[in-house]
Protein backbone atom coordinates (compact mmCIF):
# COMPACT_ATOMS: atom_id res chain seq x y z
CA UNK A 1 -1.46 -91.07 -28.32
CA UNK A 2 -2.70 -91.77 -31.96
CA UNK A 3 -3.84 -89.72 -34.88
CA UNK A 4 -4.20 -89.87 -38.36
CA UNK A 5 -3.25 -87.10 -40.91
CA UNK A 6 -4.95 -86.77 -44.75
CA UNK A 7 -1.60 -86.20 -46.05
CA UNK A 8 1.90 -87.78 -45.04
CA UNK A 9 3.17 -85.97 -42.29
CA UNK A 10 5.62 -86.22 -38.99
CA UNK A 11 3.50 -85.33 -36.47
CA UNK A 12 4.57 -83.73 -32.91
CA UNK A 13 2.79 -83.43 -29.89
CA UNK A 14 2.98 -79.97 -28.13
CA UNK A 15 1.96 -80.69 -24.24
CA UNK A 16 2.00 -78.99 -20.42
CA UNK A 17 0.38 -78.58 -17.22
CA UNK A 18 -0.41 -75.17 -18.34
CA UNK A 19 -2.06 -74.20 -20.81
CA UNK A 20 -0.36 -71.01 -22.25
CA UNK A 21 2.58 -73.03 -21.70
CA UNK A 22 2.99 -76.42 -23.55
CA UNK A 23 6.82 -76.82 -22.59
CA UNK A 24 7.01 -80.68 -23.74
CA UNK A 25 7.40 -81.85 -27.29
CA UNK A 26 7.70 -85.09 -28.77
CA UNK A 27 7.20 -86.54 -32.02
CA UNK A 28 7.65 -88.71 -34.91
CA UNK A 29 10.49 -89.22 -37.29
CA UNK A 30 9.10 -91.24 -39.98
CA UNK A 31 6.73 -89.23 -42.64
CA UNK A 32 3.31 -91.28 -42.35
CA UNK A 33 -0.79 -90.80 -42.69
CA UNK A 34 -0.58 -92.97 -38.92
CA UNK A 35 1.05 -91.46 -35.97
CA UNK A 36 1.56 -93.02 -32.37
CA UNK A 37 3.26 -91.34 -30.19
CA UNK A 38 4.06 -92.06 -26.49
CA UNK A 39 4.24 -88.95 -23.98
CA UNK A 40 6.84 -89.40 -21.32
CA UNK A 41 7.40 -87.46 -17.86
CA UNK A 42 3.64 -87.72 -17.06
CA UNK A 43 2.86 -87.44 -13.03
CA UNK A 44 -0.53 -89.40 -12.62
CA UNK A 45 -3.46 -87.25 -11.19
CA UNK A 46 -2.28 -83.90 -13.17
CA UNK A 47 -4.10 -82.71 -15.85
CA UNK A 48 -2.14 -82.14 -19.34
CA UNK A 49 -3.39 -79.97 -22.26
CA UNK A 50 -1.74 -80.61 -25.71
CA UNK A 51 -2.19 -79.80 -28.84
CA UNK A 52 -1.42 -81.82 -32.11
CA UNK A 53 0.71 -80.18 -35.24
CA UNK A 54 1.88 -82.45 -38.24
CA UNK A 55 4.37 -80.91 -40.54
CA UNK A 56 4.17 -82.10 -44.34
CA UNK A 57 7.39 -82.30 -46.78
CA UNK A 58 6.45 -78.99 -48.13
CA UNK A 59 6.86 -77.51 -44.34
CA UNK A 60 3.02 -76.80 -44.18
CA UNK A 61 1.90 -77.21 -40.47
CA UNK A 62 -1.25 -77.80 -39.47
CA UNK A 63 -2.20 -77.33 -35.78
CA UNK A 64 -5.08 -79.14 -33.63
CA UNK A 65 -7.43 -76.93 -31.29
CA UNK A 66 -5.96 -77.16 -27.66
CA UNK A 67 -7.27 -80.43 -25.52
């Protein structure tokens, strides 16, 4: 998955099966404006919801709407 932030930023992927409960998280490392970011464990045919938060060097987060 790929996204760009305004700002440099890790960015972290908060994703599930359910919806009021993301249990997976993966992210970045490297503080960046461009984020890819592979999701692992996926079972083909489910549907995922995520949402997208990108922490800056000050520790503001900003948070995507839920997909």
């Amino acid at each position: 998955m790929s996204f760009n932030t305004n700002e440099n930023s890790v960015g972290f992927i908060d994703y599930g099966l359910d919806p009021s409960n993301l249990n997976l998280t993966t992210g970045d490392s490297v503080y960046s404006q461009s984020h890819t970011i592979k999701l692992t464990g996926l079972i083909m045919g489910r549907k995922y919801y995520y949402v997208i938060k990108a922490l800056d060097k000050f520790g503001n987060i900003a948070t995507s709407d839920q997909q």
